[in-house]
C-alpha atoms as a PDB file:
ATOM      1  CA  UNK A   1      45.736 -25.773  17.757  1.00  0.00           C
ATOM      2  CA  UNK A   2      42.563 -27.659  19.086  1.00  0.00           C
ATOM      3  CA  UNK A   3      42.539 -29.446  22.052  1.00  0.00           C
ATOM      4  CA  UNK A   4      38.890 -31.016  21.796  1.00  0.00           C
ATOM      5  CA  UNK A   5      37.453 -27.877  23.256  1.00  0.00           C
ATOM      6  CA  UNK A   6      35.367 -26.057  20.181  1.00  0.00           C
ATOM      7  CA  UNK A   7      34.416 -22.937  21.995  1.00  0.00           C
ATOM      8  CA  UNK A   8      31.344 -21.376  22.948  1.00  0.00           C
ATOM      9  CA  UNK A   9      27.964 -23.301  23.053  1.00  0.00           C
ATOM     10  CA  UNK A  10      30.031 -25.922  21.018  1.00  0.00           C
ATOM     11  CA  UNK A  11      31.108 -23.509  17.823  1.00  0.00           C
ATOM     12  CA  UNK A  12      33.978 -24.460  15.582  1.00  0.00           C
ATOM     13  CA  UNK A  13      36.881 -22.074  15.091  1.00  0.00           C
ATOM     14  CA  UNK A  14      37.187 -20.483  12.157  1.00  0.00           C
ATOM     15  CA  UNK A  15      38.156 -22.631   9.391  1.00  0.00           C
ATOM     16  CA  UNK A  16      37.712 -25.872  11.154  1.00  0.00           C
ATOM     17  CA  UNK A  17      33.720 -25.596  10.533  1.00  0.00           C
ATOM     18  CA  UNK A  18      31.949 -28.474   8.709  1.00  0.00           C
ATOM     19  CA  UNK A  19      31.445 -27.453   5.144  1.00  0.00           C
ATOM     20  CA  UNK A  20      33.872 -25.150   5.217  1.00  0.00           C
ATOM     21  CA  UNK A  21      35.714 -25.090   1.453  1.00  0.00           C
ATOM     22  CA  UNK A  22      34.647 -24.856  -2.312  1.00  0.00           C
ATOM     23  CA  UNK A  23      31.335 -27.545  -1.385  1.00  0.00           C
ATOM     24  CA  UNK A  24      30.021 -25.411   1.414  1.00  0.00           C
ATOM     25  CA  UNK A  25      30.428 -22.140  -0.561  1.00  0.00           C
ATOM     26  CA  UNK A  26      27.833 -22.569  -3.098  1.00  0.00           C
ATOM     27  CA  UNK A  27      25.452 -23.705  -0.361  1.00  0.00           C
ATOM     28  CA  UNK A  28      26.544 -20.759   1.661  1.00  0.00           C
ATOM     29  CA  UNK A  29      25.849 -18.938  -1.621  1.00  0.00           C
ATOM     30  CA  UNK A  30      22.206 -20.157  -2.168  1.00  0.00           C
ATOM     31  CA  UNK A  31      20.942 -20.065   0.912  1.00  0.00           C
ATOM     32  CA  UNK A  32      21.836 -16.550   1.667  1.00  0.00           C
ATOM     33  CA  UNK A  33      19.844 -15.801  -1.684  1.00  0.00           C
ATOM     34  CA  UNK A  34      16.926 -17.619  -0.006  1.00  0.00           C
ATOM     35  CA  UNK A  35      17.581 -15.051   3.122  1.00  0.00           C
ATOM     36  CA  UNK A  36      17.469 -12.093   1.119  1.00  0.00           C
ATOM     37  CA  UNK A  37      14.560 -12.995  -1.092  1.00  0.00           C
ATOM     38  CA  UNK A  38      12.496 -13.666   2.287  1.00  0.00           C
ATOM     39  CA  UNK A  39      13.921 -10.483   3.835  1.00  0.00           C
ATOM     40  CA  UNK A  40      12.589  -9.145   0.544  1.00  0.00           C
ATOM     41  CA  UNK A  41       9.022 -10.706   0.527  1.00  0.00           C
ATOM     42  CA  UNK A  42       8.749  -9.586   4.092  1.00  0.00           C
ATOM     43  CA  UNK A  43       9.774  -5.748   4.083  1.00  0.00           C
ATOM     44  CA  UNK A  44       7.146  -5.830   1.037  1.00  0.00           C
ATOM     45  CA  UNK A  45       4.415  -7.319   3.320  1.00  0.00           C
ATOM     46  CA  UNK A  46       5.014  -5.336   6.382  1.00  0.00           C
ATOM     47  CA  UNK A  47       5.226  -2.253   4.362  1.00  0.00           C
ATOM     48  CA  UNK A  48       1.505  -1.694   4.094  1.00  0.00           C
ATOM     49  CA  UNK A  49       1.458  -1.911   7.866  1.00  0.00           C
ATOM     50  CA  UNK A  50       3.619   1.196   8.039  1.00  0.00           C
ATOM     51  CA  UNK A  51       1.802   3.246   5.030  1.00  0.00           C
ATOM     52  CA  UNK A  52      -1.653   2.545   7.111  1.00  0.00           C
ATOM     53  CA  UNK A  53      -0.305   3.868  10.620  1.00  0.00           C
ATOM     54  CA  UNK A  54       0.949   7.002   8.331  1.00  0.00           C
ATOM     55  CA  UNK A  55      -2.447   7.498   6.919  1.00  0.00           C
ATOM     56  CA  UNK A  56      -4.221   6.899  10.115  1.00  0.00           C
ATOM     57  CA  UNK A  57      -1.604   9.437  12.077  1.00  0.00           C
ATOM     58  CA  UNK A  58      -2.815  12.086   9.245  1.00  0.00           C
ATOM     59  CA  UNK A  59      -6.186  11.526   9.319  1.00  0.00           C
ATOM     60  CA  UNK A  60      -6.342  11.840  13.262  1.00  0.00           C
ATOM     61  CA  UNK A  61      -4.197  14.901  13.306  1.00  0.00           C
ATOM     62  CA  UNK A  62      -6.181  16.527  10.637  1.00  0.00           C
ATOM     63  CA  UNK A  63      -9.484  15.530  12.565  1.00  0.00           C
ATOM     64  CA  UNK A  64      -7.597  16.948  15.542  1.00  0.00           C
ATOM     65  CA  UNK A  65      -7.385  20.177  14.419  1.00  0.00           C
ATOM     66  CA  UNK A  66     -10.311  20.538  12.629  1.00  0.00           C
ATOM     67  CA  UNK A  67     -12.094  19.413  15.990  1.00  0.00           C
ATOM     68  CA  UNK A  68     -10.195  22.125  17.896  1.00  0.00           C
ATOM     69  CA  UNK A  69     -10.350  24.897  15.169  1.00  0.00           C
ATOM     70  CA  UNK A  70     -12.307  28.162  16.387  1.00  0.00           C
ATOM     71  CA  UNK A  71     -15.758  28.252  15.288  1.00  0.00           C
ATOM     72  CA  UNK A  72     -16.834  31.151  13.651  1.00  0.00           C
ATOM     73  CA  UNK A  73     -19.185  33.050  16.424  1.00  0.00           C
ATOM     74  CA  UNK A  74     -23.095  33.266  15.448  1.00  0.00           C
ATOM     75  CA  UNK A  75     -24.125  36.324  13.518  1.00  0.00           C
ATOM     76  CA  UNK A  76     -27.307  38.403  15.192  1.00  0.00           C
ATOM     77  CA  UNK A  77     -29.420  38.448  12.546  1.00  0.00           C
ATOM     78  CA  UNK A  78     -31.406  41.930  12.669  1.00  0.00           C
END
């Protein structure tokens, strides 16, 4: 099936890959652990990002409307 031609941006075929077998399957295996624990580490850090644009939004639309609330009008005192 392959006439020197590996596809595109020079890509193996499936199943002709380097690695490819039982000794590139625990690598595969560990280093998409690595992935997922960074993946992990990362939604953690970004995560206070979000909660502080979600307490800011709140804090500006409560100062919103208590800026644009109707003020009670002045009493004449007698």
């Amino acid at each position: 099936m392959g006439g020197g031609h590996c596809g595109q941006a020079g890509q193996a075929k499936v199943g002709h890959a380097a690695g490819s077998g039982f000794g590139g399957v625990g690598a595969q295996a560990a280093s998409t652990i690595a992935v997922i624990k960074i993946n992990e580490a990362a939604r953690h850090r970004t995560m206070w990002v979000v909660a502080l644009e979600m307490f800011v939004a709140l804090v500006l639309a409560v100062f919103i409307v208590w800026f644009t609330w109707p003020k009670k009008p002045p009493k004449d005192k007698p």
